[in-house]
Protein backbone atom coordinates (compact mmCIF):
# COMPACT_ATOMS: atom_id res chain seq x y z
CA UNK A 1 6.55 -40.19 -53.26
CA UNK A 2 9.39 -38.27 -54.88
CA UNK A 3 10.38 -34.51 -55.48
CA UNK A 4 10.66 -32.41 -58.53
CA UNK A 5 14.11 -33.82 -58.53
CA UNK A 6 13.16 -37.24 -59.16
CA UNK A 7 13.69 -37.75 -55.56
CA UNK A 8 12.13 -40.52 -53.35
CA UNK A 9 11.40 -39.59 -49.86
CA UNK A 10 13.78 -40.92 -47.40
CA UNK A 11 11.29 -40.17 -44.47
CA UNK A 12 7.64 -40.37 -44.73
CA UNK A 13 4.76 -40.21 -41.79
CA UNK A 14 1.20 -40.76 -43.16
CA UNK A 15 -1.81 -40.09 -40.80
CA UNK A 16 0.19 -40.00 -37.33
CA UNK A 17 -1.63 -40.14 -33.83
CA UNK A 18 -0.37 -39.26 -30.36
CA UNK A 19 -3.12 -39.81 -27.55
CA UNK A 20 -2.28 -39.59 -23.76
CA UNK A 21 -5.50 -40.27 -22.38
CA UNK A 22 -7.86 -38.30 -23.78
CA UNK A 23 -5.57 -35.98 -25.14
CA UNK A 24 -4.69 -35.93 -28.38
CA UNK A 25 -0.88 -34.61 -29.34
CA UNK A 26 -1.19 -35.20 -32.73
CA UNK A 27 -3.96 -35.90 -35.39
CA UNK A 28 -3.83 -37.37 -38.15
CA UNK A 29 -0.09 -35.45 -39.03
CA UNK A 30 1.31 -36.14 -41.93
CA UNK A 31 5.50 -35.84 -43.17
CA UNK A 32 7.90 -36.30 -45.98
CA UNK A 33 11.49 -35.07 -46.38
CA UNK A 34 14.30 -36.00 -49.39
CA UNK A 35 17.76 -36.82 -49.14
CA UNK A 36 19.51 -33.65 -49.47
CA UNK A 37 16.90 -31.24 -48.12
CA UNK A 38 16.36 -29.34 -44.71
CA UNK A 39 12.84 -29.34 -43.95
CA UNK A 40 11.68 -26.76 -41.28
CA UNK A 41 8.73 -27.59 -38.78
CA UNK A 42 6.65 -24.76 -37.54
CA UNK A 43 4.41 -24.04 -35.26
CA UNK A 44 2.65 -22.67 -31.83
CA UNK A 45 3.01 -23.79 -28.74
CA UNK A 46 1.26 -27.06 -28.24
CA UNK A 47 1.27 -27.50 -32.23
CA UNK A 48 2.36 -31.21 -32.29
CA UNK A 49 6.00 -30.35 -33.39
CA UNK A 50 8.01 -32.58 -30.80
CA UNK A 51 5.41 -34.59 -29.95
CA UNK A 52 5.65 -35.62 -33.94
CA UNK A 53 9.39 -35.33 -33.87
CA UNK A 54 9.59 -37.75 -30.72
CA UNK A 55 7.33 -40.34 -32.83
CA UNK A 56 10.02 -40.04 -35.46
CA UNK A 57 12.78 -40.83 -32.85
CA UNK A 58 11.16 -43.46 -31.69
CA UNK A 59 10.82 -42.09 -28.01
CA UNK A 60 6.67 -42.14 -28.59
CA UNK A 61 4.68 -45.26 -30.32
CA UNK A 62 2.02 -43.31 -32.22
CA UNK A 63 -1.50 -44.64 -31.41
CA UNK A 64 -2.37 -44.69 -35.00
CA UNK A 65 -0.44 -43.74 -39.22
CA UNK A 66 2.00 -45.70 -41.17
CA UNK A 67 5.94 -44.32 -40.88
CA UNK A 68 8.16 -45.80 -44.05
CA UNK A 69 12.11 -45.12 -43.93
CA UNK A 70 13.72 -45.69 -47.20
CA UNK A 71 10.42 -46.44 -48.85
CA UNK A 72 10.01 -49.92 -45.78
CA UNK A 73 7.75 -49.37 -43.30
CA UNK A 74 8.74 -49.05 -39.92
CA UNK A 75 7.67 -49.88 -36.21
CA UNK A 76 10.15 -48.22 -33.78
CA UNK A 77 9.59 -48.82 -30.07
CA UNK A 78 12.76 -47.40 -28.59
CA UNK A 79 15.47 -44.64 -29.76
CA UNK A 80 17.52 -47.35 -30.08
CA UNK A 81 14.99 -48.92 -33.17
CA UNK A 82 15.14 -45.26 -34.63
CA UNK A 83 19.10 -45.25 -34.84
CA UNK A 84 19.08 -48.32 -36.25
CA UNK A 85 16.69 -47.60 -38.86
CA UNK A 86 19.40 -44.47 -40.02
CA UNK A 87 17.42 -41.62 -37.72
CA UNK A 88 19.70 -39.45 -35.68
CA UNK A 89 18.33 -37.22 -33.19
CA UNK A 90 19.47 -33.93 -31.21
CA UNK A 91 16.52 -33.19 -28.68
CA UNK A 92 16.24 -29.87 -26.57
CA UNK A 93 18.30 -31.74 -23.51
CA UNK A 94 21.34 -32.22 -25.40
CA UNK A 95 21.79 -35.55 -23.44
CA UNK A 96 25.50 -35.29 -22.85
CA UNK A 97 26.81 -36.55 -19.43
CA UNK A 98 28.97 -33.25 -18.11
CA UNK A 99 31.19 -35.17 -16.18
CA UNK A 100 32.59 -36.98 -19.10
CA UNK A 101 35.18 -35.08 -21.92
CA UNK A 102 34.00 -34.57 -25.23
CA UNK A 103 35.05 -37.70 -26.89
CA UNK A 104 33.88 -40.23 -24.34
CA UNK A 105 30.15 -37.88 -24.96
CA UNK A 106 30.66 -38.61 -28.89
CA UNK A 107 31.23 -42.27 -28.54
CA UNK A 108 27.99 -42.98 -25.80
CA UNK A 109 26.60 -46.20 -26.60
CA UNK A 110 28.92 -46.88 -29.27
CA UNK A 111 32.39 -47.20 -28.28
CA UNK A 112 35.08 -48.43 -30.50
CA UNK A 113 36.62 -51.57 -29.57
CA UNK A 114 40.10 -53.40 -29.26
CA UNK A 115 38.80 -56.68 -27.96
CA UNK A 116 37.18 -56.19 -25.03
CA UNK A 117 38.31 -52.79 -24.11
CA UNK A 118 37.32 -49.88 -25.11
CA UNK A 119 40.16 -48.09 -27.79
CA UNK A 120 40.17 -44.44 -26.76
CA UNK A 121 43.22 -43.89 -28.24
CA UNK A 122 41.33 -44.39 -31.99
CA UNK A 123 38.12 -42.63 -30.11
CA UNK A 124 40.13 -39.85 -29.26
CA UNK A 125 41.80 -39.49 -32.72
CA UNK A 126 38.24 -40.04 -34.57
CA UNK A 127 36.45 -37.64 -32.67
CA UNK A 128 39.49 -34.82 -33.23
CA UNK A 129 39.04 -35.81 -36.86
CA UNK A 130 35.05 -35.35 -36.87
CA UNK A 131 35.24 -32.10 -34.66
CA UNK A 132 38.08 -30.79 -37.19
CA UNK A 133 35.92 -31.50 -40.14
CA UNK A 134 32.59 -29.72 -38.91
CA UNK A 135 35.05 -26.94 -37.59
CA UNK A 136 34.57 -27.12 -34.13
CA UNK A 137 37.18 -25.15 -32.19
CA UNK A 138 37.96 -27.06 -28.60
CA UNK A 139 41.06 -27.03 -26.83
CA UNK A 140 41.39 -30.62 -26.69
CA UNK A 141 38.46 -34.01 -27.27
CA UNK A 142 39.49 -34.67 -23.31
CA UNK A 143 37.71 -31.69 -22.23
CA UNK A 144 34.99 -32.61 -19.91
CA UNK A 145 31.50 -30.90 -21.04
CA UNK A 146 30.53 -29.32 -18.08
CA UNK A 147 33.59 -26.45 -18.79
CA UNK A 148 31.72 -25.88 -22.23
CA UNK A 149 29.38 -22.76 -22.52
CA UNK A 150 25.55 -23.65 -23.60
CA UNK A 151 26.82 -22.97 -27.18
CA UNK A 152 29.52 -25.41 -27.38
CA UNK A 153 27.60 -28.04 -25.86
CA UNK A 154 24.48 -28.08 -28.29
CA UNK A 155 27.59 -28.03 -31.21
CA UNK A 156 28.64 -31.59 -29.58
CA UNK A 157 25.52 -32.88 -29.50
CA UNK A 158 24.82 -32.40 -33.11
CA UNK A 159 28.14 -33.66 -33.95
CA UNK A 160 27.26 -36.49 -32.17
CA UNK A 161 24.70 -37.07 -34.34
CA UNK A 162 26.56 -36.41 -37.40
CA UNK A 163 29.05 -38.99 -36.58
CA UNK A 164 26.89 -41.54 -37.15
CA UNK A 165 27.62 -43.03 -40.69
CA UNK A 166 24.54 -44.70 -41.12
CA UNK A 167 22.39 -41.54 -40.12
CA UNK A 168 20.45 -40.96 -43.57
CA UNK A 169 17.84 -38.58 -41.13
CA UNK A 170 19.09 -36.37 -38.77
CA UNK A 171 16.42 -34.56 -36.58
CA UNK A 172 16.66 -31.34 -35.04
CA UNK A 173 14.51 -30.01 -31.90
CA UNK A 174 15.09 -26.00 -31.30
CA UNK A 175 18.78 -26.00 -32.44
CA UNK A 176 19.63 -22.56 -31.82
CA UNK A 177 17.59 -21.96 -28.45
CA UNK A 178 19.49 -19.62 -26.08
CA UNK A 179 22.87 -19.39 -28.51
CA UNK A 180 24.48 -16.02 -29.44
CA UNK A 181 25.23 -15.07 -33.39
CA UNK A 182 28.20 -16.52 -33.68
CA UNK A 183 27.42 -19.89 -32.48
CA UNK A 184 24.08 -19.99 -34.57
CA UNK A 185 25.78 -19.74 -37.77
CA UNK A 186 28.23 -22.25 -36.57
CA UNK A 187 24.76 -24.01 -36.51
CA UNK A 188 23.78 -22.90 -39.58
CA UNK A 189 26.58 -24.03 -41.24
CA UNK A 190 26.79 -27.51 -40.37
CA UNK A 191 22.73 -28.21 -41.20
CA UNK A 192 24.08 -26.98 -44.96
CA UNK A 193 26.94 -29.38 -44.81
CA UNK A 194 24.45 -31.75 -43.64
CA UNK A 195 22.05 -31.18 -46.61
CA UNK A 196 25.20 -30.73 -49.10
CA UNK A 197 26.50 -34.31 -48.27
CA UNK A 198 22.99 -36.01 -48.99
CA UNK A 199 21.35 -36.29 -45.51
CA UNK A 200 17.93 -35.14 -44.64
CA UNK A 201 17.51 -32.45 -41.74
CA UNK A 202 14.29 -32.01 -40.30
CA UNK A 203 14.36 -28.80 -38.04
CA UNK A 204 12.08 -28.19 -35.46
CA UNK A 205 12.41 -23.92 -34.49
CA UNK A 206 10.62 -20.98 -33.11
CA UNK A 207 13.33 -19.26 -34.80
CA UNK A 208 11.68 -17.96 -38.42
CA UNK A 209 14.98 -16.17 -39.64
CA UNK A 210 16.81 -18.96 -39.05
CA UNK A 211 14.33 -21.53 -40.83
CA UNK A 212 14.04 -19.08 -43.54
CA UNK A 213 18.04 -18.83 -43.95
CA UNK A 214 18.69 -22.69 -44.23
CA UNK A 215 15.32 -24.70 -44.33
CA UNK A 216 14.44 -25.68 -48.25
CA UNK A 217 10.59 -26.12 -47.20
CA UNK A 218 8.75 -25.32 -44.20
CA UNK A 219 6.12 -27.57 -42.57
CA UNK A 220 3.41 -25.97 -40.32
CA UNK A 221 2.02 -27.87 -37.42
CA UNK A 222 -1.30 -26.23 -35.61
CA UNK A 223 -3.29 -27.61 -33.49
CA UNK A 224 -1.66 -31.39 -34.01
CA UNK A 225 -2.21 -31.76 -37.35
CA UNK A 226 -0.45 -30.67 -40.62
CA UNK A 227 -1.34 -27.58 -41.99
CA UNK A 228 0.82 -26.82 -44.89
CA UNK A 229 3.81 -27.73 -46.42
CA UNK A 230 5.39 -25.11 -48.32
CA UNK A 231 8.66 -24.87 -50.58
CA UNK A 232 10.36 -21.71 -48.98
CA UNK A 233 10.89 -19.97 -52.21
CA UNK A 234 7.22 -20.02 -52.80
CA UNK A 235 5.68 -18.66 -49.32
CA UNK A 236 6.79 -15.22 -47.10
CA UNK A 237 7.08 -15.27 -43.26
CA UNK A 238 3.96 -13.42 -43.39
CA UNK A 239 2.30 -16.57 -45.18
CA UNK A 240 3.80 -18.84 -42.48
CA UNK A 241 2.52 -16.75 -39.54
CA UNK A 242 -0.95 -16.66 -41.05
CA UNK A 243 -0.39 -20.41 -40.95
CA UNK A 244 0.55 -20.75 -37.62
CA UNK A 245 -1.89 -18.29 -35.75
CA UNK A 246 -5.26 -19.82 -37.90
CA UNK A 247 -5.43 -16.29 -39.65
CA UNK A 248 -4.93 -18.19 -43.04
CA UNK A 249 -8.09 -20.75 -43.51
CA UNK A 250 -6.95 -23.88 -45.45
C-alpha cells in the first residue's frame, strides 16, 4: 500500500491474532506506517496496544495475520528476528542494566570489536557522538544508569534504539510515562528528528496532547481490534475519545 505521497508502507500488519488460552489480545488488528511518519496508537486499557506492539517486536508469535517489512513478509520468533528485520523497540521497562554506565547500556548485545575484545575506547567515543547529536546532556558516557533520574534513563533507552543504523521502524511503548515537561519535549524532539531523517515511529501513549503534538496519524485500538485510523489533521481529540470509549459506532 502507499500514502498520498507515493509512499510504500515500510510496516504493515494485516488481520493480527493474539490468543492466550481462551483469551483473545488481539483480533483480527490491522497496521501500516510510512517511512517518515509518526503514527500514534490509542486506546483503553486492555485495547490490544502492546499486546500488538509486542507482536511487532517480535516478543509475541501472533496466532493468526500476515506482517510484511519492506513490502517481504515476515515471521519473527524472537526480538532478536525483529532487530534484524530493521525494528527497534523501547518498551515500558527501559531494559537498561543500572549497574552498567551509559555507553556499555548503548552497546548491549552489540559491542564493537578490536579482535576479540571489546573496543570501548571507539564505544565510548561513538556513544558521546550519538548522545551529542540527539542532545542529550550527561556528565560523562561512563556514568552508570542507576545515578540517572527516571527521565534520563527512558532518553538512553530510546537512544539506544536510535543508534541502530539499520532501524527503518522504531517502536515506542508509553514514552513519556512519569517524565516532567522538560524531559517530554526532549522526547518530543527526538521522535521529530526521528520522522525528519526518514524512519517510521510508531507511538504507543495514554498521553493525547502529546500524540496530538508529534503523531502525523493516530490509530485507535478497542477492544483488540482496529478501530480507526485517522490522519491527525482530519480528526479532534474529541473524535478520538469517541473512538476509544465506543461512543462513536463505526
Amino acid at each position: 500500500m502507499s500514502d498520498a505521497q507515493g509512499r510504500a508502507a515500510v510496516l504493515t500488519v494485516e488481520g493480527a491474532s493474539k490468543h492466550f488460552g481462551s483469551v483473545a489480545a488481539l483480533r483480527a488488528a490491522d497496521l501500516e506506517v510510512f517511512p517518515g511518519e509518526v503514527l500514534g496508537i490509542v486506546g483503553d486499557n486492555g485495547a490490544g496496544k502492546s499486546t500488538l506492539l509486542k507482536v511487532l517486536s517480535g516478543i509475541h508469535t501472533p496466532t493468526d495475520g500476515r506482517m510484511t517489512v519492506a513490502g517481504a513478509e515476515v515471521h519473527f520468533s524472537s526480538p532478536a528476528d525483529a532487530r534484524r528485520a530493521g525494528i527497534s523497540t523501547v518498551q515500558q521497562d527501559l531494559a537498561l542494566v543500572e549497574v552498567l554506565d551509559i555507553a556499555t547500556n548503548l552497546y548491549l548485545g552489540d559491542f564493537p570489536k578490536r579482535g576479540l575484545l571489546v573496543d570501548r575506547k571507539r564505544m565510548e567515543r561513538e556513544a558521546t557522538e550519538l548522545l551529542r547529536r540527539l542532545n542529550v546532556r550527561v556528565s560523562s558516557v561512563l556514568t552508570p544508569v542507576a545515578s540517572l533520574s527516571g527521565g534520563q534513563r527512558q532518553i538512553i533507552a530510546i537512544s539506544r534504539a536510535v543508534r541502530l543504523e539499520s532501524a527503518r521502524v522504531v517502536l515506542l511503548d508509553e514514552p513519556t510515562a512519569a517524565l516532567g515537561v522538560q524531559e517530554t519535549a526532549h522526547v518530543g524532539e527526538i521522535i521529530d528528528n526521528l520522522r525528519d531523517s526518514g524512519k517510521a515511529v510508531v507511538l504507543i501513549s495514554h498521553d493525547m496532547e502529546f500524540v496530538f503534538e508529534h503523531a502525523d496519524r493516530i490509530q485507535v485500538m478497542r477492544l483488540g481490534k482496529t478501530a480507526r485510523a485517522l490522519r491527525v489533521s482530519e480528526t479532534s481529540r474529541d473524535e478520538i475519545i469517541a473512538l476509544i470509549t465506543g461512543a462513536k459506532q463505526l
